[in-house]
Protein backbone atom coordinates (compact mmCIF):
# COMPACT_ATOMS: atom_id res chain seq x y z
CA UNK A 1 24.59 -13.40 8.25
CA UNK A 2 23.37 -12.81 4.67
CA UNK A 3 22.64 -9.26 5.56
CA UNK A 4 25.86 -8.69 6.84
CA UNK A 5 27.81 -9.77 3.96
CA UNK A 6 25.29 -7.77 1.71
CA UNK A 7 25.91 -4.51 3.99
CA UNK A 8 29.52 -5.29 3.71
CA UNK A 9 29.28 -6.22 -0.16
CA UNK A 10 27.62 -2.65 -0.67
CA UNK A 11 29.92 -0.50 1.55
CA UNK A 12 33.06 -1.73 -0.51
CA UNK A 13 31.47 -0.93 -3.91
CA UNK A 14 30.16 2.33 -2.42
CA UNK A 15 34.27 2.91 -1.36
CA UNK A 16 35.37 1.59 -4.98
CA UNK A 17 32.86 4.61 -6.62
CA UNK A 18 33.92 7.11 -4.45
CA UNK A 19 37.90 6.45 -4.85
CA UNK A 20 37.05 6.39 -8.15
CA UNK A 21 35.21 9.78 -8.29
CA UNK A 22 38.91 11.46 -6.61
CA UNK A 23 40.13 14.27 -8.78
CA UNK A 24 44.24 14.04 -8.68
CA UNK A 25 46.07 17.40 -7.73
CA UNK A 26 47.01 19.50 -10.93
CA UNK A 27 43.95 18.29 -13.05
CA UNK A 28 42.66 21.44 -14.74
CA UNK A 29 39.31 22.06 -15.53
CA UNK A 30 38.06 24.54 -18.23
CA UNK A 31 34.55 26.40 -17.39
CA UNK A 32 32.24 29.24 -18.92
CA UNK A 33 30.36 30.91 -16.39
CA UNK A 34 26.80 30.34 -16.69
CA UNK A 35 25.56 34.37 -15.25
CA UNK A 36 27.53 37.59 -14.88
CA UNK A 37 29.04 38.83 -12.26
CA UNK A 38 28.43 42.62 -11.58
CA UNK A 39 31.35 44.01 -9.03
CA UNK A 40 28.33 46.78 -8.06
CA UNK A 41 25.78 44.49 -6.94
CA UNK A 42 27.87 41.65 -5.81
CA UNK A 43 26.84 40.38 -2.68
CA UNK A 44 28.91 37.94 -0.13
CA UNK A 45 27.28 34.50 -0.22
CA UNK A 46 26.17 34.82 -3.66
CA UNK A 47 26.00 32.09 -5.80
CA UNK A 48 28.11 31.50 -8.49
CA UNK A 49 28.42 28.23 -11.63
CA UNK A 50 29.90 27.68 -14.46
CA UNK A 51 29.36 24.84 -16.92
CA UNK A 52 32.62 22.35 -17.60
CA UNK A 53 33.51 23.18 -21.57
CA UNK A 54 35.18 20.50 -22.26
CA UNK A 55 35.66 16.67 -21.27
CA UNK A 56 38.20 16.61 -18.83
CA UNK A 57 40.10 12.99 -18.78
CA UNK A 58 41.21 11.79 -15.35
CA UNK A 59 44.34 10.51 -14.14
CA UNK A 60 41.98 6.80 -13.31
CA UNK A 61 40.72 6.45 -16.85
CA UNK A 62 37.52 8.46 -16.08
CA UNK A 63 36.24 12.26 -17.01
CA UNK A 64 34.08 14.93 -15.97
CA UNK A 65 31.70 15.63 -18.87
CA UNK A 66 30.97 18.99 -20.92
CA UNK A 67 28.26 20.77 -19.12
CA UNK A 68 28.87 19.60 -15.53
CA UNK A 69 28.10 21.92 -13.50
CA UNK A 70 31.15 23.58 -11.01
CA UNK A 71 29.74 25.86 -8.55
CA UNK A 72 31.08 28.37 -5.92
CA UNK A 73 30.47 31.40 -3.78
CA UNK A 74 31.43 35.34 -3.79
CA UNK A 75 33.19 35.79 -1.04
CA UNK A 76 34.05 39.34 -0.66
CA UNK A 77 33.58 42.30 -2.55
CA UNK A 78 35.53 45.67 -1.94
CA UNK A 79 34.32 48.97 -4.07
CA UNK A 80 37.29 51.36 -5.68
CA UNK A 81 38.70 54.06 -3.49
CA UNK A 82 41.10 56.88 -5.01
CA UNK A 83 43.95 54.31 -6.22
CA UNK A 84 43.04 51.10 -4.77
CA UNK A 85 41.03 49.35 -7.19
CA UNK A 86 37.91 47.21 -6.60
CA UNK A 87 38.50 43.63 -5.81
CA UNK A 88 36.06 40.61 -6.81
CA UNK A 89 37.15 37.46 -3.70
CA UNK A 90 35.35 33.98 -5.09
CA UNK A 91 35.71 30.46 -5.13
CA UNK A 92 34.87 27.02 -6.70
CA UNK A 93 34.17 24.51 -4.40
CA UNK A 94 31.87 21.80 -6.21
CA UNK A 95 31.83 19.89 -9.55
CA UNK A 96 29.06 17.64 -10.36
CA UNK A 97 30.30 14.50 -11.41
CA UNK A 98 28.68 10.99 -11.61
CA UNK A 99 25.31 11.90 -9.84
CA UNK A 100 27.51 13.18 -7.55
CA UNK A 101 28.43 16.81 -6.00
CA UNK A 102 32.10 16.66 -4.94
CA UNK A 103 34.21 18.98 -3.10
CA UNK A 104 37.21 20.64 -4.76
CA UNK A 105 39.96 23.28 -4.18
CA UNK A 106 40.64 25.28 -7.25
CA UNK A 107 42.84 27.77 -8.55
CA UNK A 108 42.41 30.70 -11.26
CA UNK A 109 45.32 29.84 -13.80
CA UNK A 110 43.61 31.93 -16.39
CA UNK A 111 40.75 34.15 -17.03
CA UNK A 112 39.41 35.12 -20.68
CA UNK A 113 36.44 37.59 -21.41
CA UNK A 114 33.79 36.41 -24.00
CA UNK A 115 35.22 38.50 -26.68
CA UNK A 116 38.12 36.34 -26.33
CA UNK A 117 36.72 32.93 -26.27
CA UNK A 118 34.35 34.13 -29.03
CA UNK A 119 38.30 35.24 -31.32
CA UNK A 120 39.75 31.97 -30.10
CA UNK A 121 37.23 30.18 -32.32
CA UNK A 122 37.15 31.39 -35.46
CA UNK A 123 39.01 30.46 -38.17
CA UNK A 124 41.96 32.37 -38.86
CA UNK A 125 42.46 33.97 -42.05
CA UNK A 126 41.28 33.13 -45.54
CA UNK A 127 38.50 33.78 -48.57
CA UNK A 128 36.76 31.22 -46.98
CA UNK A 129 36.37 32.36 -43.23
CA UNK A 130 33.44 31.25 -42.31
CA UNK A 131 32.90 28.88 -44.81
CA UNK A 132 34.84 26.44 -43.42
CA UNK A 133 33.64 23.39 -41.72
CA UNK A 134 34.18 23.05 -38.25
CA UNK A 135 36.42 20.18 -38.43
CA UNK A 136 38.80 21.72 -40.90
CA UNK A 137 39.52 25.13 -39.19
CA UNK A 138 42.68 26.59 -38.16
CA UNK A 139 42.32 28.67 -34.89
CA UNK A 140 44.34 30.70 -32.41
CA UNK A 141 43.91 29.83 -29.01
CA UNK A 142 43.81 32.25 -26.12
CA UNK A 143 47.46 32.40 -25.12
CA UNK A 144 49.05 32.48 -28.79
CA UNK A 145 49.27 28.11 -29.61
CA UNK A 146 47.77 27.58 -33.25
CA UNK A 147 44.93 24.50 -33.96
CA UNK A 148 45.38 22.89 -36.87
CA UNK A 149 42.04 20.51 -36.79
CA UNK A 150 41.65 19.28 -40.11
CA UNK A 151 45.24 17.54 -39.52
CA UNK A 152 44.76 17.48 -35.15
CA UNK A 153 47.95 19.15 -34.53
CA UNK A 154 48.13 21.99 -32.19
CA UNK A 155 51.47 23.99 -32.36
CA UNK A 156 53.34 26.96 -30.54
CA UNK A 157 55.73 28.09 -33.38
CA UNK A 158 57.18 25.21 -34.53
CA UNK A 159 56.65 22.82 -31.89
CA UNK A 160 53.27 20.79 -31.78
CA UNK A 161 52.41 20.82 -27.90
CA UNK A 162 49.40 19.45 -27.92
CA UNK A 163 46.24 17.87 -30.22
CA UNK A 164 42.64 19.01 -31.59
CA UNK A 165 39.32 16.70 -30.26
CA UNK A 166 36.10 16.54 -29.89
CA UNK A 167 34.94 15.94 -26.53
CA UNK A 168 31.24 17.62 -25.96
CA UNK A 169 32.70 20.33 -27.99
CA UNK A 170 36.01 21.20 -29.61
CA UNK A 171 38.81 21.53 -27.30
CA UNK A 172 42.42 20.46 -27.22
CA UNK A 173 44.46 18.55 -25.07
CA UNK A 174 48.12 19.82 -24.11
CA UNK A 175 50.39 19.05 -21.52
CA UNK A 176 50.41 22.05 -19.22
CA UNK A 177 53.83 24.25 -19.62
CA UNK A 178 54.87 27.31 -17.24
CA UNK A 179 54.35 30.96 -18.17
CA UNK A 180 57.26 32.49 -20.52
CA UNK A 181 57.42 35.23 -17.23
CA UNK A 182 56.95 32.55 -14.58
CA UNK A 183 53.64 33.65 -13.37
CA UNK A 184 52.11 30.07 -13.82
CA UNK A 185 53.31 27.17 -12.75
CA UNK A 186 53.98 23.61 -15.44
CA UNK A 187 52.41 20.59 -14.77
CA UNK A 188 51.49 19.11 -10.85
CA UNK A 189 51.12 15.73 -9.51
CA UNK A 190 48.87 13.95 -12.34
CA UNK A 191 48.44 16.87 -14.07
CA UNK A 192 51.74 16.01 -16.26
CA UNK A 193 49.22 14.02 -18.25
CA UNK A 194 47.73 16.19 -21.28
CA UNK A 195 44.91 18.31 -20.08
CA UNK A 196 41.65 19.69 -20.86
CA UNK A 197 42.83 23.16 -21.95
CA UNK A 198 39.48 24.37 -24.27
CA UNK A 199 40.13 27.54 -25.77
CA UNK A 200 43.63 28.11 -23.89
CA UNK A 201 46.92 27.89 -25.02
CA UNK A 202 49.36 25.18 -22.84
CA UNK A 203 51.13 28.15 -21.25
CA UNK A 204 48.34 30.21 -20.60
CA UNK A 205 48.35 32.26 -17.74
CA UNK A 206 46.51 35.45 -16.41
CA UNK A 207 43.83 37.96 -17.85
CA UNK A 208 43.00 38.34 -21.49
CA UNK A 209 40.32 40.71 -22.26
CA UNK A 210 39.52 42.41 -19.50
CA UNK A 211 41.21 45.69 -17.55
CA UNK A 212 42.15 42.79 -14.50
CA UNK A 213 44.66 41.42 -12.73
CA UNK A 214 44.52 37.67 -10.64
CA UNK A 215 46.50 39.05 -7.18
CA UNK A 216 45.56 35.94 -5.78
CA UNK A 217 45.21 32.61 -7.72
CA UNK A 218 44.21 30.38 -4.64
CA UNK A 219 47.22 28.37 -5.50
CA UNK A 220 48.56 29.16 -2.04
CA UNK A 221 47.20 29.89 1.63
CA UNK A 222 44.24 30.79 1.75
CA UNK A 223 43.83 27.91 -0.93
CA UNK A 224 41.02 28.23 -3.28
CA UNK A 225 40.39 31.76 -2.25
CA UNK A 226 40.57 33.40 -5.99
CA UNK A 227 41.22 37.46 -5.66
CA UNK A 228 40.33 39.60 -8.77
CA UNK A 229 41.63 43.56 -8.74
CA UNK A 230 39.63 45.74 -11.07
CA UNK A 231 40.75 48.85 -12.67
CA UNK A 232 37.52 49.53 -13.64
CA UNK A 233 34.49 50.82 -10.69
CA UNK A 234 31.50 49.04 -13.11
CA UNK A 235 33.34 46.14 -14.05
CA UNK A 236 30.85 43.27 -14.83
CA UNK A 237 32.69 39.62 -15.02
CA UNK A 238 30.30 38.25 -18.06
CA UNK A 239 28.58 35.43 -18.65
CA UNK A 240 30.08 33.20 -20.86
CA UNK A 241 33.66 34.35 -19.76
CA UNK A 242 36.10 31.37 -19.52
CA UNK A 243 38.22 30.28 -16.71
CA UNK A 244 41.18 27.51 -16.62
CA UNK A 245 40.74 25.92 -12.88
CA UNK A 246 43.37 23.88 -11.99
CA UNK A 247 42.68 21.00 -8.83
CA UNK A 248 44.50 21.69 -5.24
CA UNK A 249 45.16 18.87 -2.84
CA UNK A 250 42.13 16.47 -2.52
CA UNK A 251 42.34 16.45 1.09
CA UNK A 252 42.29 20.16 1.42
CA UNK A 253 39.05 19.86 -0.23
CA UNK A 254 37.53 17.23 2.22
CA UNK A 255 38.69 18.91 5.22
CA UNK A 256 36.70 22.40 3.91
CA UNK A 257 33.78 20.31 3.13
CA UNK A 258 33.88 18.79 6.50
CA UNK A 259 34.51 21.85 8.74
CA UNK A 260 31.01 23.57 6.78
């Protein structure tokens, strides 16, 4: 009898952790890839990770640390051929996240070369750029919003949209807005909460810094299925390159795990 309540004591703390561990739709997660990505010796099956840049708060009061590991697959890889360009197919599938691996459905809101991220984080203007502490920078984020960290604020224009922290690295949080040209959606289900947004802007959507286009963001069917086009035949996706994931429907995600 005691063993039964035990058994029974540990399977509803083992379902409180796991509800608990449920990433809401619209959450967005920003990574850095961890390797390159070379279109030319791409294979299907190959592994691909990227390391979470930021804390990402949850819509239950928890977070996925800075430096989780989110991890995926190339899926297809289709050389150049007179006018059509290459295409790069992937997916991430996985986050680490409390000891735990945990499916996901992602889409690719944004994609920003290292050049990019590297601009994004240095200070703006002044005699003393690169004298400045950390804490007291101003920076442009990819996407055009201003950080203003000595004072927190993070602005587009005139409007703040968003703040400056310091979660496993600097970052900001911003409610996520739509594209000026419509391209990206605003914010989804619990995503209306501010996000992890790194080095992006809160309207940030598409390719900055490299000769690429997202033709399909694995926002819709086939969900999670991310499509690159490449105008370039030797186009190498590079590590350290940052991506802005955003979450899909939970369930989705747990009947792809299940059907593997």
């Amino acid at each position: 009898m005691k063993r039964s309540a035990l058994l029974l004591v540990m399977f509803a703390l083992s379902s409180i952790a796991i509800s608990q561990t449920k990433i809401s739709v619209g959450t967005v997660i920003p990574v850095q890839l961890s390797s390159s990505v070379d279109v030319r010796k791409a294979k299907p099956g190959q592994t691909i990770t990227a390391r979470v840049a930021q804390d990402v708060p949850l819509y239950n009061g928890g977070s996925i640390k800075a430096g989780s590991r989110v991890m995926g697959e190339i899926l297809t890889v289709t050389q150049a051929r007179g006018s059509q360009p290459a295409t790069l197919t992937f997916s991430f599938d996985k986050v680490e996240m409390n000891g735990q691996v945990l499916p996901i459905v992602t889409n690719l809101r944004a994609l920003a070369s290292p050049l990019e991220v590297q601009s994004s984080q240095t200070q703006v203007s002044g005699d003393d750029r690169g004298s400045t502490p950390p804490w007291a920078e101003t920076v442009t984020l990819i996407g055009g919003d201003v950080v203003y960290r000595e004072t927190g604020k993070v602005n587009n224009g005139l409007d703040e949209v968003g703040k400056s922290v310091y979660a496993g690295g600097w970052g900001v949080l911003s409610r996520v807005s739509a594209s000026p040209e419509g391209r990206c959606r605003g914010a989804l289900g619990a995503g209306d909460q501010p996000q992890a947004l790194w080095v992006f802007s809160h309207n940030a959507c598409g390719v900055y810094g490299y000769n690429a286009t997202i033709v399909h963001s694995g926002r819709t069917n086939p969900e999670g299925t991310i499509v690159l086009a490449l105008a370039d035949h030797d186009f190498v996706l590079s590590n350290g390159s940052a991506l802005l994931l955003r979450v899909n429907d939970a369930q989705v995600a747990e009947k792809q795990s299940a059907s593997k």
